[in-house]
C-alpha atoms as a PDB file:
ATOM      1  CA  UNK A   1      -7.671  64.978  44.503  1.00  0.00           C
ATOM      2  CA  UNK A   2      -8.214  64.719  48.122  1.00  0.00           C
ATOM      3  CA  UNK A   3      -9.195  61.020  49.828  1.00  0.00           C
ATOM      4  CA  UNK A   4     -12.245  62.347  51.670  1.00  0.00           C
ATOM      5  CA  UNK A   5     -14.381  62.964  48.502  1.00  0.00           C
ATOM      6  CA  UNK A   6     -17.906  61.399  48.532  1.00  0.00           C
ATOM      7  CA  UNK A   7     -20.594  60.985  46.302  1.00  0.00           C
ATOM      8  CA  UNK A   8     -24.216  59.774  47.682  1.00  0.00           C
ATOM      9  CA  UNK A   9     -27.112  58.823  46.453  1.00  0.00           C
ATOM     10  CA  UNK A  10     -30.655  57.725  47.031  1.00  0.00           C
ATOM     11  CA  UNK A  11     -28.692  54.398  48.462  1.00  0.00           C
ATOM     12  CA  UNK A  12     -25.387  54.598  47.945  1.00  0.00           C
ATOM     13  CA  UNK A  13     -21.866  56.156  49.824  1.00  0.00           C
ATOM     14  CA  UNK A  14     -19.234  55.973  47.118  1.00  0.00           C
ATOM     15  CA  UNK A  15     -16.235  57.704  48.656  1.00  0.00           C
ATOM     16  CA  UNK A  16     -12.142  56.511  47.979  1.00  0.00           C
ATOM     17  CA  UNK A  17     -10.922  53.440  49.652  1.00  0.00           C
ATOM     18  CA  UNK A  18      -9.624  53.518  53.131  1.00  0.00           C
ATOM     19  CA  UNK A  19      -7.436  51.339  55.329  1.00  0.00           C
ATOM     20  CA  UNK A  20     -10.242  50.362  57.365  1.00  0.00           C
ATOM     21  CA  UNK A  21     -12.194  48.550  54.474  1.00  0.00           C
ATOM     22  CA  UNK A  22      -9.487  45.930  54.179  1.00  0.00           C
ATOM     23  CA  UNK A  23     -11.702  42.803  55.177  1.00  0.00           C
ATOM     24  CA  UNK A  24     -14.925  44.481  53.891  1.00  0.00           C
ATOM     25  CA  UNK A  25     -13.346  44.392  50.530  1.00  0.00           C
ATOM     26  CA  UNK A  26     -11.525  40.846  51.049  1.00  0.00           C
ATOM     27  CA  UNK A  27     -14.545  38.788  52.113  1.00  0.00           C
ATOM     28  CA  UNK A  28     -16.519  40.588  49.268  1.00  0.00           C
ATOM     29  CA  UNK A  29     -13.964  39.870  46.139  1.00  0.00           C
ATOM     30  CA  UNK A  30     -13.358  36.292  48.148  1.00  0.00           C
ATOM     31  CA  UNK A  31     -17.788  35.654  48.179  1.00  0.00           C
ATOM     32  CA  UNK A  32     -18.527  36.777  44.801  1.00  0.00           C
ATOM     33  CA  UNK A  33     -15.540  35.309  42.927  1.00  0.00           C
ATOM     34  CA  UNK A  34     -16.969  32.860  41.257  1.00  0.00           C
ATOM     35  CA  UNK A  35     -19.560  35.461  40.481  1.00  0.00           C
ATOM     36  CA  UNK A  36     -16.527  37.586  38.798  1.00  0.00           C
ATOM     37  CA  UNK A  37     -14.126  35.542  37.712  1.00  0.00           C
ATOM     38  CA  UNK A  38     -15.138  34.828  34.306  1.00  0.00           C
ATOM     39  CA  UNK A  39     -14.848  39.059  33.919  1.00  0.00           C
ATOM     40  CA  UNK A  40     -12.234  40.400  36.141  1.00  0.00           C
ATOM     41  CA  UNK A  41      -9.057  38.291  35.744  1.00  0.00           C
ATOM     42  CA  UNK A  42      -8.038  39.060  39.225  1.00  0.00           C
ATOM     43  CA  UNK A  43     -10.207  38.022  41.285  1.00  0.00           C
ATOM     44  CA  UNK A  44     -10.621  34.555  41.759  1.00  0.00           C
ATOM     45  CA  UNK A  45     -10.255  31.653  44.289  1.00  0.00           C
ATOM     46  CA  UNK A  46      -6.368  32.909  45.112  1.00  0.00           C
ATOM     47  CA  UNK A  47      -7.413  36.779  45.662  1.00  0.00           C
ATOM     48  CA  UNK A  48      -5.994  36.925  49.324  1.00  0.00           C
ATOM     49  CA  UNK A  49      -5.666  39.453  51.706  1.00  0.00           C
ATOM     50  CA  UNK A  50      -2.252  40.908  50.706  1.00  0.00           C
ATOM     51  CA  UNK A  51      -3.808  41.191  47.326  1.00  0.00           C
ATOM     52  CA  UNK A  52      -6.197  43.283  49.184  1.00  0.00           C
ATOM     53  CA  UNK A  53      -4.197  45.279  51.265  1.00  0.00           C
ATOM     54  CA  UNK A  54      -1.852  46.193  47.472  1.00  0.00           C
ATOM     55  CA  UNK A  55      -5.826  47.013  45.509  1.00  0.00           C
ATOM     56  CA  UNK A  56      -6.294  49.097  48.281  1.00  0.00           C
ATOM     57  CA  UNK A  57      -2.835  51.048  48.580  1.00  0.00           C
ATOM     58  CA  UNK A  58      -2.297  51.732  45.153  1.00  0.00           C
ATOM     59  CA  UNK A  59      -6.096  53.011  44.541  1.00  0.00           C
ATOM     60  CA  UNK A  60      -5.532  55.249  47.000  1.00  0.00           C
ATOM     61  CA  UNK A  61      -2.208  56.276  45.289  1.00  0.00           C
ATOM     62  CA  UNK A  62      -3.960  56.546  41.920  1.00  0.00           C
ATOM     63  CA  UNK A  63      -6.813  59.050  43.389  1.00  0.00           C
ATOM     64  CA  UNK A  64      -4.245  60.941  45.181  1.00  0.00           C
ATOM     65  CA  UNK A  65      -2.137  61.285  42.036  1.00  0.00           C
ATOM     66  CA  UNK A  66      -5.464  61.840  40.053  1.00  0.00           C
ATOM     67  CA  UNK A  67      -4.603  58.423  37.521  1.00  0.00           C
ATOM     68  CA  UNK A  68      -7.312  57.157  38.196  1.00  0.00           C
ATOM     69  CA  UNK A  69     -10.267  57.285  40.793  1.00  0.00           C
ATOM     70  CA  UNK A  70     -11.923  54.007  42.250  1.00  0.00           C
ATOM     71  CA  UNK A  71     -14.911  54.438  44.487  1.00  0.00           C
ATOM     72  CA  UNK A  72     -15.825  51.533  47.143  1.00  0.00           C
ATOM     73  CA  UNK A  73     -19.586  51.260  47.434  1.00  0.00           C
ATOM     74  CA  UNK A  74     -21.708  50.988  50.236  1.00  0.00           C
ATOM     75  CA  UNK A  75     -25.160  50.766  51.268  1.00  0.00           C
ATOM     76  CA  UNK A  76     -26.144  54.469  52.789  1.00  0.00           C
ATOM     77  CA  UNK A  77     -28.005  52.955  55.616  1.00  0.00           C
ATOM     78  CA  UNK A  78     -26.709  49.695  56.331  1.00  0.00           C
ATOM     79  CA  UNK A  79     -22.994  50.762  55.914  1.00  0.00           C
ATOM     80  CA  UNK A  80     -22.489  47.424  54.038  1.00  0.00           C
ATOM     81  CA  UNK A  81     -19.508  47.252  51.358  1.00  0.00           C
ATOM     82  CA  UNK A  82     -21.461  46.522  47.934  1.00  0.00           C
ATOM     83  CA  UNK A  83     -18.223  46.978  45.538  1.00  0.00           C
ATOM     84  CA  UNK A  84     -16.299  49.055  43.135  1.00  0.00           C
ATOM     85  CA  UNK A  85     -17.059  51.544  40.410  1.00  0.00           C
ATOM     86  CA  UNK A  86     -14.029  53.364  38.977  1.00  0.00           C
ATOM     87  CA  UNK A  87     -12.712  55.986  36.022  1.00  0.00           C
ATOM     88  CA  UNK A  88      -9.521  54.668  34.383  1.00  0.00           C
ATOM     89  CA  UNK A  89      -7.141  54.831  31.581  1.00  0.00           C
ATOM     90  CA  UNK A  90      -7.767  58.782  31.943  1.00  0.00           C
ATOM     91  CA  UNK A  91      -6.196  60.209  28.345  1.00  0.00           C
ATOM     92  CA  UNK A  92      -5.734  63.682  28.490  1.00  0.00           C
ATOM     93  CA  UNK A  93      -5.079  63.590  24.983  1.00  0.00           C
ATOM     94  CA  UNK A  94      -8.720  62.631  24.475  1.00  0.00           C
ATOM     95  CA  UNK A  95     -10.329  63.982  27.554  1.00  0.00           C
ATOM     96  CA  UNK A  96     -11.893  60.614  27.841  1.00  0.00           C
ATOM     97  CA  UNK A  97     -11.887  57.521  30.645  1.00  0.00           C
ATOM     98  CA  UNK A  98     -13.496  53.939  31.082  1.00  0.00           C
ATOM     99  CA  UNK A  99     -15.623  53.396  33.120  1.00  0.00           C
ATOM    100  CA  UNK A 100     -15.426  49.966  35.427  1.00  0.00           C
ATOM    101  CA  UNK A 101     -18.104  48.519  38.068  1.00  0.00           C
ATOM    102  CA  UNK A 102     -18.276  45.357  40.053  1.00  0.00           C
ATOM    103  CA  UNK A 103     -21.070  44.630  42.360  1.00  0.00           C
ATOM    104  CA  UNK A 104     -20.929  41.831  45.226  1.00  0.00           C
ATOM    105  CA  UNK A 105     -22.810  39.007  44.479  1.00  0.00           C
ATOM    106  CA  UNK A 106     -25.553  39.732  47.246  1.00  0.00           C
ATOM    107  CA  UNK A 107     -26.088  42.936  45.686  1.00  0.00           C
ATOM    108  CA  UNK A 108     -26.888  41.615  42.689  1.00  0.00           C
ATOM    109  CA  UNK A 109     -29.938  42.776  40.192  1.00  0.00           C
ATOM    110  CA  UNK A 110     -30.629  45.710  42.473  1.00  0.00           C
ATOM    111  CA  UNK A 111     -29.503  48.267  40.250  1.00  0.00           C
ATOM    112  CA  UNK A 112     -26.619  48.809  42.548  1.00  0.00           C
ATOM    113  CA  UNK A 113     -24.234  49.220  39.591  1.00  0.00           C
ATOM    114  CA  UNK A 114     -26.068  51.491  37.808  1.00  0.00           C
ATOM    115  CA  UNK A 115     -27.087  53.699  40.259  1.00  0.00           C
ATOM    116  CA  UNK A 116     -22.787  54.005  41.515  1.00  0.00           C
ATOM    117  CA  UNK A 117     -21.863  54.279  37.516  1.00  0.00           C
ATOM    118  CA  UNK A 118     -24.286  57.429  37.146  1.00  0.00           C
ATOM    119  CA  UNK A 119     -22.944  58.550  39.880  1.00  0.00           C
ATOM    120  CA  UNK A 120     -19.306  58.548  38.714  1.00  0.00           C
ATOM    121  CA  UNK A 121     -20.570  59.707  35.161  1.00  0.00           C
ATOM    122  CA  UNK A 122     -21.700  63.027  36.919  1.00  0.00           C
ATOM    123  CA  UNK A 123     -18.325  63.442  38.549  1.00  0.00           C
ATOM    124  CA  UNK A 124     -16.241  62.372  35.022  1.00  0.00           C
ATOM    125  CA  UNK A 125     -18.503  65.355  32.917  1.00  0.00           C
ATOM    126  CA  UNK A 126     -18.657  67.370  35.508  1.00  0.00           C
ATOM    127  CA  UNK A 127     -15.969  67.893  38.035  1.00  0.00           C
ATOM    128  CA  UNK A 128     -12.873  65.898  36.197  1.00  0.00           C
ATOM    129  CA  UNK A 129     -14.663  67.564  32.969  1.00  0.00           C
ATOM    130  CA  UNK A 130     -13.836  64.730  30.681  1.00  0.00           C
ATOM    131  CA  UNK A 131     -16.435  64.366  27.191  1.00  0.00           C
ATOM    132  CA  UNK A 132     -15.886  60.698  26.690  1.00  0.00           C
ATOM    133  CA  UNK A 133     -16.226  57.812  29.057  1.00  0.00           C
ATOM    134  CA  UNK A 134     -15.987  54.402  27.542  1.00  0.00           C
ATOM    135  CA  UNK A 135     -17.544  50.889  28.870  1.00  0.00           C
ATOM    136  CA  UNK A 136     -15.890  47.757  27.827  1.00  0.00           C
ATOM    137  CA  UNK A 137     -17.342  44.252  28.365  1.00  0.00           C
ATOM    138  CA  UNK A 138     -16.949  40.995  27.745  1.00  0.00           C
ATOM    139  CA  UNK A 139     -18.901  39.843  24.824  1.00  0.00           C
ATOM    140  CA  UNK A 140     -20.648  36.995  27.057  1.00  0.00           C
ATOM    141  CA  UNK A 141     -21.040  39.608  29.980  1.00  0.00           C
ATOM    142  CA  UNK A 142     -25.089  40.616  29.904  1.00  0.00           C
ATOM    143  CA  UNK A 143     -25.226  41.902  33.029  1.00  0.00           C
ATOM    144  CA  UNK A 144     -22.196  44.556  32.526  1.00  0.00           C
ATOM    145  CA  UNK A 145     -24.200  45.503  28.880  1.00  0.00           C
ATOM    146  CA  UNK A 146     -27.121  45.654  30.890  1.00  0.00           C
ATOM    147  CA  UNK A 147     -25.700  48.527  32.688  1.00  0.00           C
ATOM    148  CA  UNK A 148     -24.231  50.140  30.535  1.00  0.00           C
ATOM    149  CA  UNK A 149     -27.372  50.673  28.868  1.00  0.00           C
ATOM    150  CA  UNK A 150     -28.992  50.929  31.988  1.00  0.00           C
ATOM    151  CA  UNK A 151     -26.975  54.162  32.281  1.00  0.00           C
ATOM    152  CA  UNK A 152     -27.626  55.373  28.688  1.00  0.00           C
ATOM    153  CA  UNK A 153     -24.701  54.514  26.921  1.00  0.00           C
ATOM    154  CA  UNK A 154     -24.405  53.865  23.578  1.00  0.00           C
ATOM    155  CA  UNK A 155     -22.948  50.498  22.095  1.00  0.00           C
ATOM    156  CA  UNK A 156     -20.524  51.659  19.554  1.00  0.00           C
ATOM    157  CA  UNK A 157     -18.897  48.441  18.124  1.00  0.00           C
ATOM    158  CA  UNK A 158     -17.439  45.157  19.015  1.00  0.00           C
ATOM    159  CA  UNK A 159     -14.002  45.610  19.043  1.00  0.00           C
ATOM    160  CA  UNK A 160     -11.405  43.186  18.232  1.00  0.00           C
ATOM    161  CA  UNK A 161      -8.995  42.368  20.778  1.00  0.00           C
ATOM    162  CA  UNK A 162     -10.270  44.728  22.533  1.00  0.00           C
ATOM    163  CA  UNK A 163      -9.476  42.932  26.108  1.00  0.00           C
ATOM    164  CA  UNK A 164      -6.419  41.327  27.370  1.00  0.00           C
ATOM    165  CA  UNK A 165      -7.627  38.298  29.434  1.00  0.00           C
ATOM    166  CA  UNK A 166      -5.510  35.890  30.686  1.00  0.00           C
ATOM    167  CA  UNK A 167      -2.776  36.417  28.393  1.00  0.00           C
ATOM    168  CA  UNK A 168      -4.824  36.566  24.999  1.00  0.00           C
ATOM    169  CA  UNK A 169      -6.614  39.125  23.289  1.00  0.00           C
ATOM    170  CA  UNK A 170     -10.193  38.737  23.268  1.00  0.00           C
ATOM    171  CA  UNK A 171     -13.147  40.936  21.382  1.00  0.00           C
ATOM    172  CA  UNK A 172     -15.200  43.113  23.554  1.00  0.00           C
ATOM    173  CA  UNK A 173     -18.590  45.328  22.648  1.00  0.00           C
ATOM    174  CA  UNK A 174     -17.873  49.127  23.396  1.00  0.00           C
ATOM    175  CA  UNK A 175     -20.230  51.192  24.819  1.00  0.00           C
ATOM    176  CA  UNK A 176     -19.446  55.580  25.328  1.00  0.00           C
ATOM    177  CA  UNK A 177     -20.880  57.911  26.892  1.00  0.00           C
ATOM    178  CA  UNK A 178     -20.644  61.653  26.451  1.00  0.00           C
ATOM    179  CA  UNK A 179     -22.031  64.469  28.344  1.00  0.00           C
ATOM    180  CA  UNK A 180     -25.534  64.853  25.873  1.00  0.00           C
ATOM    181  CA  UNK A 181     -26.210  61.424  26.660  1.00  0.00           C
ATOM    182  CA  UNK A 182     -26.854  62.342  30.416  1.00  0.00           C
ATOM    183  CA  UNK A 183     -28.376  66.553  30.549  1.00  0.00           C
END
């Protein structure tokens, strides 16, 4: 798929990563780790900007080679970088992805997330035409259930060893959406 796709919304730009949003997305991941950390294994206190510069490059790589497709968030008037929603682990097989978010700590209890994960639930169902998207959180992870919810997915199970985080398998709570759940 082409790197100048968009989505907007009442708020929101969510379009592919570019070159250009290098320190936008450093100083973000590098504010709100401690915010993320206990979530996202890689970001945390040694995130630095050639980390960056490689998240960048190879999510551009993965939309251009349709793997997957990351969208960097940011506020429609303000232009400010807000974070990440993305559709991963795409399984043809199943016609199904999961769906990821992370929000910048500022940004916060805004409904931010929600509002970029509907977004990129419309696209999923109905331009990639997958019928399953899956959420997976941490068990201790409200605010990621909250959304999920928030977006009118369905908690399916807790799933044993569901997530691999920092080198051990951990349970997770599974949450799917298909296309009823939305029209």
């Amino acid at each position: 798929m082409k790197l100048d796709y968009q989505l907007t919304t009442p708020r929101l730009i969510l379009r592919p990563f570019k070159t250009v949003d290098l320190n936008v997305f450093f100083e973000a991941v590098s504010q709100s780790s401690p915010h993320l950390e206990p979530w996202l294994e890689w970001c945390d206190s040694d995130f630095d900007q050639q980390q960056a510069h490689e998240w960048i490059a190879a999510s551009r790589l993965s939309w251009q080679h349709d793997y997957s497709y990351e969208l960097a968030i940011f506020d429609r008037f303000s232009d400010d970088f807000i974070g990440t929603v993305s559709l991963s682990a795409i399984t043809p097989l199943f016609n199904s992805a999961n769906l990821g978010y992370w929000i910048s700590h500022n940004y916060h209890r805004q409904g931010m997330a929600t509002e970029a994960s509907l977004a990129i639930i419309q696209f999923g169902f109905q331009i990639l035409g997958l019928t399953r998207l899956e959420i997976i959180t941490h068990i201790d992870n409200y605010a990621s259930q909250k959304t999920a919810l928030a977006c009118n997915a369905i908690f399916e199970c807790e799933a044993r060893n569901r997530i691999f985080y920092r080198n051990k398998p951990i349970n997770g709570y599974v949450y799917s959406l298909i296309p009823q759940d939305l029209y």
